[in-house]
PDB file of N, CA and C in Angstrom:
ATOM      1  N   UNK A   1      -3.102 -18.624 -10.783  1.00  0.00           N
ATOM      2  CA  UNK A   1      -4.181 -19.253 -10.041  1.00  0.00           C
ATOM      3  C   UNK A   1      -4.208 -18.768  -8.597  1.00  0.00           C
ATOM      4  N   UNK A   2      -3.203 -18.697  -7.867  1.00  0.00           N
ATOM      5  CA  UNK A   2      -2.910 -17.781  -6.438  1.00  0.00           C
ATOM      6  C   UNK A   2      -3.483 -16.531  -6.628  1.00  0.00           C
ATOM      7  N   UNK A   3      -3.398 -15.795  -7.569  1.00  0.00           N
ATOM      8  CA  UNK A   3      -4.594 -14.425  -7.401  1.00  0.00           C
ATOM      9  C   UNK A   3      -5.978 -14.951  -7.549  1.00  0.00           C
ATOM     10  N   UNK A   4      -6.405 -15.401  -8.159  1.00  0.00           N
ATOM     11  CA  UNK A   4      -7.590 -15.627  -8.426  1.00  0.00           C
ATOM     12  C   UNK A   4      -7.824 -16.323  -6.596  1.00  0.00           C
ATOM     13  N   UNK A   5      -7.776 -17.266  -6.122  1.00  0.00           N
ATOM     14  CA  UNK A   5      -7.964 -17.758  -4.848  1.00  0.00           C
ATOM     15  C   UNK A   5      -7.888 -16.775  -4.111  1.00  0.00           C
ATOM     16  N   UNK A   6      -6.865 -15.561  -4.061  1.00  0.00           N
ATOM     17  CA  UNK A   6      -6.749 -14.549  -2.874  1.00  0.00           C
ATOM     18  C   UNK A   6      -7.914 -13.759  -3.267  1.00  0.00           C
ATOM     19  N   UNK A   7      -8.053 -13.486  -4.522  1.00  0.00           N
ATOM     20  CA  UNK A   7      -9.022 -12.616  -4.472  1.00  0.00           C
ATOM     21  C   UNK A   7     -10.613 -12.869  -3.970  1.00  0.00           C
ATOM     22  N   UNK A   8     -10.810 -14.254  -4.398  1.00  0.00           N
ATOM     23  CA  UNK A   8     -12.147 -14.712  -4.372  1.00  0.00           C
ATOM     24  C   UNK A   8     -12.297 -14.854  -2.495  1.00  0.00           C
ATOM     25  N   UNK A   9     -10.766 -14.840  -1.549  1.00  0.00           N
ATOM     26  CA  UNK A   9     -11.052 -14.854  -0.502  1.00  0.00           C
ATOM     27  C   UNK A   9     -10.838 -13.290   0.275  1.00  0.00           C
ATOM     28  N   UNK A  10     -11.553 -12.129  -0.608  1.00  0.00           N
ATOM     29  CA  UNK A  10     -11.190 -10.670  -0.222  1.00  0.00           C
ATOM     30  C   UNK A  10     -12.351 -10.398   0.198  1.00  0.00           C
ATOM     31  N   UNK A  11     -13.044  -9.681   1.166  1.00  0.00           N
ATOM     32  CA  UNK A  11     -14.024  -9.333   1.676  1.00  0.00           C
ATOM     33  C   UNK A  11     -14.035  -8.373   0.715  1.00  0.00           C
ATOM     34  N   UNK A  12     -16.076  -7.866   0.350  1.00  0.00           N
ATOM     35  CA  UNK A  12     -16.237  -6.846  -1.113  1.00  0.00           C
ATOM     36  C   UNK A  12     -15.497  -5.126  -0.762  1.00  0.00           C
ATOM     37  N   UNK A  13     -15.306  -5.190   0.421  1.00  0.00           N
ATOM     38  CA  UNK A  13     -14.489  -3.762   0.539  1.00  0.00           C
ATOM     39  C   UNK A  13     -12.974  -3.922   0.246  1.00  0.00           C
ATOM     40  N   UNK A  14     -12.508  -5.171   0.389  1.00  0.00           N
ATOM     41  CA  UNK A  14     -10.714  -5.317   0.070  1.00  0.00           C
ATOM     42  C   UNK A  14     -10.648  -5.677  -1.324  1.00  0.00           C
ATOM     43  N   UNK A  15     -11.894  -6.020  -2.276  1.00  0.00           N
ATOM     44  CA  UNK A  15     -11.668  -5.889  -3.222  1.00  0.00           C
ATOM     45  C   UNK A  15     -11.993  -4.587  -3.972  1.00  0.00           C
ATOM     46  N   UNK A  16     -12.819  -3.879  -3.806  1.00  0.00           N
ATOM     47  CA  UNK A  16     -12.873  -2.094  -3.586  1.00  0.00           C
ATOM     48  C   UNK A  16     -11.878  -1.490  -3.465  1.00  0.00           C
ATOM     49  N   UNK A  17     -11.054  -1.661  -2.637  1.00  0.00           N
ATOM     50  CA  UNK A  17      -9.475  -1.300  -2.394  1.00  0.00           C
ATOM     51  C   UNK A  17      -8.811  -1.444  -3.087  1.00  0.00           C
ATOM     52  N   UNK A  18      -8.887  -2.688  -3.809  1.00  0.00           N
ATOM     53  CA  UNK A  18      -7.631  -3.431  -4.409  1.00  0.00           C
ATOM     54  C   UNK A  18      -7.864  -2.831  -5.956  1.00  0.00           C
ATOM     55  N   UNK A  19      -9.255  -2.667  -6.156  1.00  0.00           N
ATOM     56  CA  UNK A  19      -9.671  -2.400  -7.845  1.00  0.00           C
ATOM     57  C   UNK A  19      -8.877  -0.818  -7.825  1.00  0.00           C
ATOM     58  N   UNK A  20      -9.366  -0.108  -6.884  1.00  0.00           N
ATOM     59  CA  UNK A  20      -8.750   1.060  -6.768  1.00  0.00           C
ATOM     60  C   UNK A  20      -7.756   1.235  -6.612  1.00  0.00           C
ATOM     61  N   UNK A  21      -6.504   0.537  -6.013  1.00  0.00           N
ATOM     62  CA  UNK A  21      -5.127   0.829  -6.195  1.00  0.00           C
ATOM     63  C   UNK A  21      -4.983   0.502  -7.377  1.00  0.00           C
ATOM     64  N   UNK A  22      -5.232  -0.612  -8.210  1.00  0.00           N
ATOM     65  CA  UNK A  22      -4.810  -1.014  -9.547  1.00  0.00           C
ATOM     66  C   UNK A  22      -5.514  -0.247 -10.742  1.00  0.00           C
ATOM     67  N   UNK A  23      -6.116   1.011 -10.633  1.00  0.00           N
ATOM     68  CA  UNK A  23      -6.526   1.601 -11.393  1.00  0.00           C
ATOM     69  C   UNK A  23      -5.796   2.814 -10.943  1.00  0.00           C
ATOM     70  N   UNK A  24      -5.524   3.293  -9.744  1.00  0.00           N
ATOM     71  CA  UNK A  24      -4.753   4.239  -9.420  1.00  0.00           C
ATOM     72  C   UNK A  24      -3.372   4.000 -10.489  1.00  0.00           C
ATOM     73  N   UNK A  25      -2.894   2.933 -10.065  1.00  0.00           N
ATOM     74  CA  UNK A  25      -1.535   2.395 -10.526  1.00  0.00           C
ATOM     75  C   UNK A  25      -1.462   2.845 -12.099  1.00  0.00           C
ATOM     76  N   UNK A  26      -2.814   2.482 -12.767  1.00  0.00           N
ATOM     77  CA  UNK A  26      -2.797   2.582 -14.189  1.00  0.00           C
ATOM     78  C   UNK A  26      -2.350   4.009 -14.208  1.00  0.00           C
ATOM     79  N   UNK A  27      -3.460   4.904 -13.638  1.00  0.00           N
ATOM     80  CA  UNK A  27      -3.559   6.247 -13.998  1.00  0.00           C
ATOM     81  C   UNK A  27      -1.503   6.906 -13.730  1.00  0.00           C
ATOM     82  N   UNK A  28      -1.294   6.204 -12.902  1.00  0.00           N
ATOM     83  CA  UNK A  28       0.282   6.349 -12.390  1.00  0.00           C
ATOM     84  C   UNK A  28       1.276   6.290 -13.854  1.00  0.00           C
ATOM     85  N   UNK A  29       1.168   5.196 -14.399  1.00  0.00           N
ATOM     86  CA  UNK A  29       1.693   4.933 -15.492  1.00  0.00           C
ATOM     87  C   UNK A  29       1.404   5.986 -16.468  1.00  0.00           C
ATOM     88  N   UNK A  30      -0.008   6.161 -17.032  1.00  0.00           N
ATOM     89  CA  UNK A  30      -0.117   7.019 -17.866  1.00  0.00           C
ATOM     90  C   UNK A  30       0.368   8.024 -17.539  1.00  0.00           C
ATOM     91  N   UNK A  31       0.812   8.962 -16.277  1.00  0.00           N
ATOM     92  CA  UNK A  31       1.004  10.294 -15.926  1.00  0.00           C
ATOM     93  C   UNK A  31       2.958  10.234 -16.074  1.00  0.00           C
ATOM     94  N   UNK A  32       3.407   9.315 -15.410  1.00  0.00           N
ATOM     95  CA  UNK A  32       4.819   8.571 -15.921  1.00  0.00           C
ATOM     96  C   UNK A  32       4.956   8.917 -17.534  1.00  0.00           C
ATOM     97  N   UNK A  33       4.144   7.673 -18.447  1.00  0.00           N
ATOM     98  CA  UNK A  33       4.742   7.773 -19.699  1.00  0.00           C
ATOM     99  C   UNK A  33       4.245   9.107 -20.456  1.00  0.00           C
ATOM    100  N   UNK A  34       3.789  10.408 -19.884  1.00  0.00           N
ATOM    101  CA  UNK A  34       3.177  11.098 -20.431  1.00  0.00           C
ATOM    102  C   UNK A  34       2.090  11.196 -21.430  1.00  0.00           C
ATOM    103  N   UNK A  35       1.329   9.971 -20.874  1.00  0.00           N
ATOM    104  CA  UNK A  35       0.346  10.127 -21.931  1.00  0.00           C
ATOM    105  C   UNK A  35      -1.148  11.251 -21.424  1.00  0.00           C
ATOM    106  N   UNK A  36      -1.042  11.161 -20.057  1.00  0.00           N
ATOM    107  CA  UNK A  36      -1.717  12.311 -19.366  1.00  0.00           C
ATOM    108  C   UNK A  36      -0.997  13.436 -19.121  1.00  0.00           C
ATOM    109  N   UNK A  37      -1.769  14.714 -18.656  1.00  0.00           N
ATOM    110  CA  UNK A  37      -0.621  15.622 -18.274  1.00  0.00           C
ATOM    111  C   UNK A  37      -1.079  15.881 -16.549  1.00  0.00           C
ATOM    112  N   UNK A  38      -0.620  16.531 -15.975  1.00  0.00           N
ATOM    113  CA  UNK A  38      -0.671  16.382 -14.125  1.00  0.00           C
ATOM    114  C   UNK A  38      -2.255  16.891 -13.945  1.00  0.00           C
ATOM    115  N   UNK A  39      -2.437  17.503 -14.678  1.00  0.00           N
ATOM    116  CA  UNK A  39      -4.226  17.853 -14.721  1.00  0.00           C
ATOM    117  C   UNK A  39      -5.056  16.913 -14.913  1.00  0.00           C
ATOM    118  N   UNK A  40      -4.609  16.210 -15.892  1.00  0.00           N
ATOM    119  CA  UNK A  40      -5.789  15.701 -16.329  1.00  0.00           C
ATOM    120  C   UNK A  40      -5.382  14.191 -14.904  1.00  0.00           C
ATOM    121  N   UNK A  41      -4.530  13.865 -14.670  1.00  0.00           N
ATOM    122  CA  UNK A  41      -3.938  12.920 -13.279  1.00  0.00           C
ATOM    123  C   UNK A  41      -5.304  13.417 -12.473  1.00  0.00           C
ATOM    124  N   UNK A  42      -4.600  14.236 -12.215  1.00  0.00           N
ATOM    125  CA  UNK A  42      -5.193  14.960 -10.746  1.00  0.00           C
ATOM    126  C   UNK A  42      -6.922  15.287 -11.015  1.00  0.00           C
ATOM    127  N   UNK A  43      -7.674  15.223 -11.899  1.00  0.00           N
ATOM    128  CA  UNK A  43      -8.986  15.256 -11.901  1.00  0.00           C
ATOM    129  C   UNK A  43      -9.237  13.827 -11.879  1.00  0.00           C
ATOM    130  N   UNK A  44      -8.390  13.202 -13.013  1.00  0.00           N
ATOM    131  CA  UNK A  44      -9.080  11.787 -12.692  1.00  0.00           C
ATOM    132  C   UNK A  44      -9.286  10.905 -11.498  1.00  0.00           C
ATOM    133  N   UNK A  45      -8.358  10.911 -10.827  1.00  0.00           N
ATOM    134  CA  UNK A  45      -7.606  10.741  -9.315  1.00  0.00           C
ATOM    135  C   UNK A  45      -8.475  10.997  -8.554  1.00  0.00           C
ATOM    136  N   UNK A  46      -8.957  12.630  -8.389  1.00  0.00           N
ATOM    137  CA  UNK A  46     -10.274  13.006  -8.147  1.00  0.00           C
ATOM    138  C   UNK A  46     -11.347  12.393  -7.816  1.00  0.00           C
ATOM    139  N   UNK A  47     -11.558  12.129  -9.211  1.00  0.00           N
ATOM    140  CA  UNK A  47     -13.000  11.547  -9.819  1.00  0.00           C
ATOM    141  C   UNK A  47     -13.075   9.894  -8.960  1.00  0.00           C
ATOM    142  N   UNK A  48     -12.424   9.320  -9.169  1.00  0.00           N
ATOM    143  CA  UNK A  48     -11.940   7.438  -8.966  1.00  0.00           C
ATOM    144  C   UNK A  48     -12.098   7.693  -7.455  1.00  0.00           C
ATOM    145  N   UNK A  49     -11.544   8.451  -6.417  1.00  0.00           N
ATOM    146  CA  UNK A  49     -11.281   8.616  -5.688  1.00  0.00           C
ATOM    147  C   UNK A  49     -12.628   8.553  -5.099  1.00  0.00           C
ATOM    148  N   UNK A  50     -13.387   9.860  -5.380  1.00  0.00           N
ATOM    149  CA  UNK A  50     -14.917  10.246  -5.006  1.00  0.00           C
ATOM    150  C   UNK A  50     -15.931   8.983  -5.486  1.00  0.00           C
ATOM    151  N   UNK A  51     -15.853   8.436  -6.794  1.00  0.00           N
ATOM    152  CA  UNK A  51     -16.740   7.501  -7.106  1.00  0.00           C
ATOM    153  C   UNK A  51     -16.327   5.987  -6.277  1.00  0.00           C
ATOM    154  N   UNK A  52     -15.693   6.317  -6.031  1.00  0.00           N
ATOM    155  CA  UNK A  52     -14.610   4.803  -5.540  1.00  0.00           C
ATOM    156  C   UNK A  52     -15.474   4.909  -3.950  1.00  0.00           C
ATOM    157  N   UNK A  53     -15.219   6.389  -3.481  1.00  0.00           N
ATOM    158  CA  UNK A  53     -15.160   6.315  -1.762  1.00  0.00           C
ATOM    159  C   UNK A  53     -13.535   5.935  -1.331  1.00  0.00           C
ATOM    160  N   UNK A  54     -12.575   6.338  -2.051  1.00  0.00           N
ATOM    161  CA  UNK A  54     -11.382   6.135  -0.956  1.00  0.00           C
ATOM    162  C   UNK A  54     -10.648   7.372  -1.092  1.00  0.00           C
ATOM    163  N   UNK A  55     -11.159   8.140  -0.538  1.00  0.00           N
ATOM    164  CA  UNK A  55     -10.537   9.567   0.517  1.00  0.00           C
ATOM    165  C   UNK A  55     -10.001   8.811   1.320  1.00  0.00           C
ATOM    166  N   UNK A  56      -8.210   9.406   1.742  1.00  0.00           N
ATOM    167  CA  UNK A  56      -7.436   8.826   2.729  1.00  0.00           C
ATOM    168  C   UNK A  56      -6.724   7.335   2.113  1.00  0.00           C
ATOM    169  N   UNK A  57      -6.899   6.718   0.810  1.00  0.00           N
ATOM    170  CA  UNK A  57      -6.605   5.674   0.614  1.00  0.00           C
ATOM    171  C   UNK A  57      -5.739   6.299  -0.339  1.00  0.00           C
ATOM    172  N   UNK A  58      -3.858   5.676  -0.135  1.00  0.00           N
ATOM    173  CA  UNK A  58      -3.465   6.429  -1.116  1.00  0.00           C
ATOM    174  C   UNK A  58      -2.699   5.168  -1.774  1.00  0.00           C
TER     175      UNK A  58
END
C-alpha cells in the first residue's frame, strides 16, 4: 500500500522515470539470465531510452 501512495504522490515526469528504470531493470535481468544477448540489450536500451526521452538517465 506504501507504493501505491508514493506513487500516486510522483509528479507525471517521476513517474516517467520510475517506469523507465523498472523496465530498464527488467531488460537488466534478461541480459543477466541470458535470455537476451548484449545486442539485442543494447538496441532495446536504445529504443526505451529514445521513446522514453531519458538520454543521460541511467
Amino acid at each position: 500500500m506504501d507504493k501505491k501512495v508514493a506513487w500516486e504522490n510522483l509528479s507525471a515526469d517521476e513517474k516517467k522515470k520510475e517506469l523507465f528504470l523498472q523496465q530498464k531493470h527488467t531488460l537488466d535481468l534478461f541480459l543477466e539470465r541470458h535470455a537476451i544477448t548484449q545486442a539485442q540489450y543494447n538496441k532495446s536500451l536504445g529504443d526505451l531510452r529514445d521513446k522514453m526521452g531519458m538520454r543521460g538517465v541511467e
